[in-house]
C-alpha atoms as a PDB file:
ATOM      1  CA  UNK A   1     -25.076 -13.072  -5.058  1.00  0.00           C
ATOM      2  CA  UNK A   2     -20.979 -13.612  -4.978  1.00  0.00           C
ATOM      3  CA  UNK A   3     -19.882 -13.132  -1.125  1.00  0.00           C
ATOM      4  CA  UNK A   4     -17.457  -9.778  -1.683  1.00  0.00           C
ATOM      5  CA  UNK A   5     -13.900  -9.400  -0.259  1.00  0.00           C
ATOM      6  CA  UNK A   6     -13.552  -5.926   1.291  1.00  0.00           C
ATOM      7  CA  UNK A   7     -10.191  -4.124   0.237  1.00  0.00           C
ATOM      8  CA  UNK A   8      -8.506  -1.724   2.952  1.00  0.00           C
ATOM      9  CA  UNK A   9      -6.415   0.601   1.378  1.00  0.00           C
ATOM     10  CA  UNK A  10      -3.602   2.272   3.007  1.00  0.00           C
ATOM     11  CA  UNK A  11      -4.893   5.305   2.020  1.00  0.00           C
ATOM     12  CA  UNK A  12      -8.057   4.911   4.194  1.00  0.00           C
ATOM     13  CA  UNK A  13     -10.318   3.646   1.499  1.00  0.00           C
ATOM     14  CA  UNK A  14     -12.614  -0.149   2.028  1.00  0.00           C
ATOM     15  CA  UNK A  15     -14.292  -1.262  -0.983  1.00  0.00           C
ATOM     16  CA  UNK A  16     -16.328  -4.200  -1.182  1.00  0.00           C
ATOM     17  CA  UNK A  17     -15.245  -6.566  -4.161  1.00  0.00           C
ATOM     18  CA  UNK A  18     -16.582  -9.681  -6.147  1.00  0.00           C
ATOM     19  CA  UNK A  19     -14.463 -12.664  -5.089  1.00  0.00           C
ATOM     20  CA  UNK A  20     -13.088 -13.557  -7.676  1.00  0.00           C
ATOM     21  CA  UNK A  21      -9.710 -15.353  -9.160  1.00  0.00           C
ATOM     22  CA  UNK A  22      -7.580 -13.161 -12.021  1.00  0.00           C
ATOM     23  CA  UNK A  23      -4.083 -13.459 -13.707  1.00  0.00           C
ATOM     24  CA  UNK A  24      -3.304 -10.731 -13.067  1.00  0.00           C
ATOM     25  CA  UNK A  25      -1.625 -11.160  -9.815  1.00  0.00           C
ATOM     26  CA  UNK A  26       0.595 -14.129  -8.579  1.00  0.00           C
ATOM     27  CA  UNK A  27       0.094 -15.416  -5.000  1.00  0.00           C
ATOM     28  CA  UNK A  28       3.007 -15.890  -2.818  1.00  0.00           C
ATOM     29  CA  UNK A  29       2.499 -18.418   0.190  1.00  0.00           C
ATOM     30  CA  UNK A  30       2.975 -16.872   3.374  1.00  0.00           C
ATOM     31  CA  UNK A  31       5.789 -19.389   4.288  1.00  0.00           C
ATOM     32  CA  UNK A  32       8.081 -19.048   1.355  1.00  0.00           C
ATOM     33  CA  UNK A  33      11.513 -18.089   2.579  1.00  0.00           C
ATOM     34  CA  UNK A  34      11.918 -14.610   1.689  1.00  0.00           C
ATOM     35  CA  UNK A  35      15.213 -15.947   0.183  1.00  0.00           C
ATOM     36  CA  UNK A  36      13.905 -18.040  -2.237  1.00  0.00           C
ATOM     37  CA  UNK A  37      11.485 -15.279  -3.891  1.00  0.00           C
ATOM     38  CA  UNK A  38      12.454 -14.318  -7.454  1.00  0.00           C
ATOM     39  CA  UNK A  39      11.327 -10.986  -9.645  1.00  0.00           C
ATOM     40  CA  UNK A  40       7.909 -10.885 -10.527  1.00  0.00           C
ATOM     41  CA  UNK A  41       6.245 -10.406 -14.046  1.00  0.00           C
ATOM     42  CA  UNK A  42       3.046  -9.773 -12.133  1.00  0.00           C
ATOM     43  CA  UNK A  43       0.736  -6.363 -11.719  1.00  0.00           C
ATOM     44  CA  UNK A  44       0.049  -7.558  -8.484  1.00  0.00           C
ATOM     45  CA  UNK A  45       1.288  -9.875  -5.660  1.00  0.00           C
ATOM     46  CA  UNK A  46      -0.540 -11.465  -3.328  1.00  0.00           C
ATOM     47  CA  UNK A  47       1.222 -12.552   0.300  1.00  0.00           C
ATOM     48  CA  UNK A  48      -1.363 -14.930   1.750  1.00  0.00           C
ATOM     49  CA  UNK A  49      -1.058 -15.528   5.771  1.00  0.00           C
ATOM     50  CA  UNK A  50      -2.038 -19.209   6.770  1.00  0.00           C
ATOM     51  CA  UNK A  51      -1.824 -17.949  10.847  1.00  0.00           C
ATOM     52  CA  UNK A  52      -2.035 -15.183  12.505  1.00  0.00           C
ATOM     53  CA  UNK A  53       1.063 -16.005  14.246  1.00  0.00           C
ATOM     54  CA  UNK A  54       3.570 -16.626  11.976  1.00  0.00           C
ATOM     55  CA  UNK A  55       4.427 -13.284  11.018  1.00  0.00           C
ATOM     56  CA  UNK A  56       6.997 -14.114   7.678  1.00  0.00           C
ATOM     57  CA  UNK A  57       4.456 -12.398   5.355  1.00  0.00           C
ATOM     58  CA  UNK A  58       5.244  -9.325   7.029  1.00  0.00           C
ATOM     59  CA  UNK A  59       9.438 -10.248   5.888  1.00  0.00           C
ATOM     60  CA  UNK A  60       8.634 -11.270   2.584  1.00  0.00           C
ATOM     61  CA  UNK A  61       6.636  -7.641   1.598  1.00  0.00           C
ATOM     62  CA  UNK A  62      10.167  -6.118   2.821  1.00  0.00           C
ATOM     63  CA  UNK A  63      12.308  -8.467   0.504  1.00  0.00           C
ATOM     64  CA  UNK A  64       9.879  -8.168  -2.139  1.00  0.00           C
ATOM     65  CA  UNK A  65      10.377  -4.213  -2.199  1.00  0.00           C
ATOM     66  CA  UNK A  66      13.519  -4.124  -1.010  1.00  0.00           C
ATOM     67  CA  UNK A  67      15.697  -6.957  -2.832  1.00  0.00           C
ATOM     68  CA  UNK A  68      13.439  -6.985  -5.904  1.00  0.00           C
ATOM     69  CA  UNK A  69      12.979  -3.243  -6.020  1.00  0.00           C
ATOM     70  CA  UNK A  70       9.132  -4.857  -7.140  1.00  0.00           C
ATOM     71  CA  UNK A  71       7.582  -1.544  -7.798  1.00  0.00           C
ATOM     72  CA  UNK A  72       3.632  -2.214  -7.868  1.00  0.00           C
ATOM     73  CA  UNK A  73       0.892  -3.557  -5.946  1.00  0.00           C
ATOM     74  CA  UNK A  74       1.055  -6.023  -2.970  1.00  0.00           C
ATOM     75  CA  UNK A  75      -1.755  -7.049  -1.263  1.00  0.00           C
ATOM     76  CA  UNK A  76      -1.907  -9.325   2.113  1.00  0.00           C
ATOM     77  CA  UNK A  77      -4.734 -11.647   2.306  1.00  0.00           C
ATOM     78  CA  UNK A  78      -5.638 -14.184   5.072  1.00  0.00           C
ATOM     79  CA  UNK A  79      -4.968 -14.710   8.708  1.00  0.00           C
ATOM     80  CA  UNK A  80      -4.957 -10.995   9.040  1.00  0.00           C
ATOM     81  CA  UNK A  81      -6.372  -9.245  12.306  1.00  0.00           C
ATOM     82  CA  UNK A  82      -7.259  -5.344  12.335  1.00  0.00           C
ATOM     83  CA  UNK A  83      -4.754  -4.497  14.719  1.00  0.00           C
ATOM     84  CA  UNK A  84      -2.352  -6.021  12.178  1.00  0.00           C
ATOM     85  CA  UNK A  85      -3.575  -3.384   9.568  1.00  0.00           C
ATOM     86  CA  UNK A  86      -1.240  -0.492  10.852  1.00  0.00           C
ATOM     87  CA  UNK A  87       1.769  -2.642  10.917  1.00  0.00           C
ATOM     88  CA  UNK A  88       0.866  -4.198   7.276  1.00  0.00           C
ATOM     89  CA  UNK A  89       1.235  -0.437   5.664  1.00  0.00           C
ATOM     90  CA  UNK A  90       4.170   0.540   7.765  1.00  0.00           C
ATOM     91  CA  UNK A  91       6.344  -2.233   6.019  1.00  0.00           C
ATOM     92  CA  UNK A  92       4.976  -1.961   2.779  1.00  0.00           C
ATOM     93  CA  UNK A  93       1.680  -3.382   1.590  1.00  0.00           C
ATOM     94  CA  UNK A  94      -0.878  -1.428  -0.510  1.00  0.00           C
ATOM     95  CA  UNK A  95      -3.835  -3.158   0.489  1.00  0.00           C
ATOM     96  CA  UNK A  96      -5.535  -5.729   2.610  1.00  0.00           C
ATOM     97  CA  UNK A  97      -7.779  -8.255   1.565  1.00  0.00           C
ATOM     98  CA  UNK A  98     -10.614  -9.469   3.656  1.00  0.00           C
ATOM     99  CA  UNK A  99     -12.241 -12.624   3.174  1.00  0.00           C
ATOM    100  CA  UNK A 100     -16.166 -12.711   4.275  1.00  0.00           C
ATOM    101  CA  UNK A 101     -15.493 -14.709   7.037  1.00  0.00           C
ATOM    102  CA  UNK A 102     -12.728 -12.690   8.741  1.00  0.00           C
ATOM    103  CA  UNK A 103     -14.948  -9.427   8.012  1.00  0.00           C
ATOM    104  CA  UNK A 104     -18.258 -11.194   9.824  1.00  0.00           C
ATOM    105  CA  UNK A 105     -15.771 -12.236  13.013  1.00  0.00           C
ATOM    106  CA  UNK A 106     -14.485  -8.612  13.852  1.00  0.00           C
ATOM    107  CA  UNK A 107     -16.947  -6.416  12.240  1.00  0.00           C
ATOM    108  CA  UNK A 108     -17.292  -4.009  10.141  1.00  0.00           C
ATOM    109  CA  UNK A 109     -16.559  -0.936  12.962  1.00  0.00           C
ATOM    110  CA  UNK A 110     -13.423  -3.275  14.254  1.00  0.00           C
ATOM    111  CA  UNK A 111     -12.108  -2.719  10.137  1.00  0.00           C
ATOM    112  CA  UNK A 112     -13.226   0.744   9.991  1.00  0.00           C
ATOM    113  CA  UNK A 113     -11.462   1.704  13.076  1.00  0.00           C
ATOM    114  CA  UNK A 114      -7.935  -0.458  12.535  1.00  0.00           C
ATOM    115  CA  UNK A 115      -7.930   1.745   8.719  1.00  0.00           C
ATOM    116  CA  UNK A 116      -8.632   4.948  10.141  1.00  0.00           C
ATOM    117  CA  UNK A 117      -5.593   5.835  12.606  1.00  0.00           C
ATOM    118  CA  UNK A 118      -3.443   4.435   9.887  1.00  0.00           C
ATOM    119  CA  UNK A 119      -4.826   7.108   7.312  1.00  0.00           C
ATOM    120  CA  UNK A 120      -4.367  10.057  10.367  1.00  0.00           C
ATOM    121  CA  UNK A 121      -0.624   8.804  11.173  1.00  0.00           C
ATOM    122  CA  UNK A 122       0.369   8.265   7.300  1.00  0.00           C
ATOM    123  CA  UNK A 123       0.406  11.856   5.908  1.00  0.00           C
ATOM    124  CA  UNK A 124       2.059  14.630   7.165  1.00  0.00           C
ATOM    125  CA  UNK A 125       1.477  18.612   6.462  1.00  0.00           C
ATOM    126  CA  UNK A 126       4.375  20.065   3.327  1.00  0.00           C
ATOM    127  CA  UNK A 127       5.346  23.668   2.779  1.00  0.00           C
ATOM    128  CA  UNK A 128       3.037  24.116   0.435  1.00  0.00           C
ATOM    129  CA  UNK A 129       0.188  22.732   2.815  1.00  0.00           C
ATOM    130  CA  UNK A 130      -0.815  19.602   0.725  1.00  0.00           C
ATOM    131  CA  UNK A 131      -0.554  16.197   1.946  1.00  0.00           C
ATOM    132  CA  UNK A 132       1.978  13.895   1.328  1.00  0.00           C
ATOM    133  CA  UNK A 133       2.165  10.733   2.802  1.00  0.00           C
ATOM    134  CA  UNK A 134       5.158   9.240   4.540  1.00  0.00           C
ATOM    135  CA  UNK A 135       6.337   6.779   2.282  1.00  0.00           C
ATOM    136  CA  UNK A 136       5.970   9.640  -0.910  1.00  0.00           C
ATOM    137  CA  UNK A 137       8.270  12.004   1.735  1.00  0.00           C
ATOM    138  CA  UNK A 138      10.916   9.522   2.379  1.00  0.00           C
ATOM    139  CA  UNK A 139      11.088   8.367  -1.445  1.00  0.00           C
ATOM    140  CA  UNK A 140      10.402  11.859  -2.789  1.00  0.00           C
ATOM    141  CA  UNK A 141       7.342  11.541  -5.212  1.00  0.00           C
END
């Protein structure tokens, strides 16, 4: 049996995934200079972090959205802790991806627990009572 990457949404969600490669996303090295990234043709990007310490993934989401007005999915995969998982959504990732290994060393409660208060501080009561996260209030979708 394939060892499965677990995918924490910002939305609260965790579902466990076949590892697998695809083309259908290109993979963006954690160290590029933010400067140096160009428009993407692909459904998805991928931001990989080779250290928790060197936090330039975290710039490159914002350039990607921001500078490149890239419109869908980015995911962050790698040298990602949970208490990085708040910060990851705030500036503008749709996802986490968590390799085997990283979701053996912290656990599954330790992933749980990092998604949940991110869900509970994301969404915010309308007028007309339904939920609407943050991001959909300051953009208005």
């Amino acid at each position: 049996m394939a060892e499965q990457v677990h995918v924490l949404y910002r939305d609260g969600r965790i579902e466990a995934q076949d590892a697998k490669t695809t083309d259908s996303y290109q993979e963006v090295d954690g160290e590029t200079d933010p400067k140096e990234l160009t428009p993407f043709d692909a459904i998805s990007i991928v931001v990989r972090f080779n250290s928790i310490a060197d936090g330039r993934g975290f710039s490159q989401v914002k350039t990607i959205r921001r500078d490149l007005a890239y419109q869908g999915n980015i995911y962050a995969s790698g040298d990602i802790n949970p208490d990085q998982l708040s910060y990851a959504f705030q500036v503008g990732f749709d996802a986490v991806l968590v390799s085997p290994e990283r979701w053996r060393e912290y656990g599954e409660s330790s992933w749980r627990s990092a998604v949940s208060p991110v869900v509970k501080l994301s969404y915010s009561q309308t007028k007309s009572e339904s939920l609407q996260s943050i991001w959909q209030k300051r953009h208005a979708t």
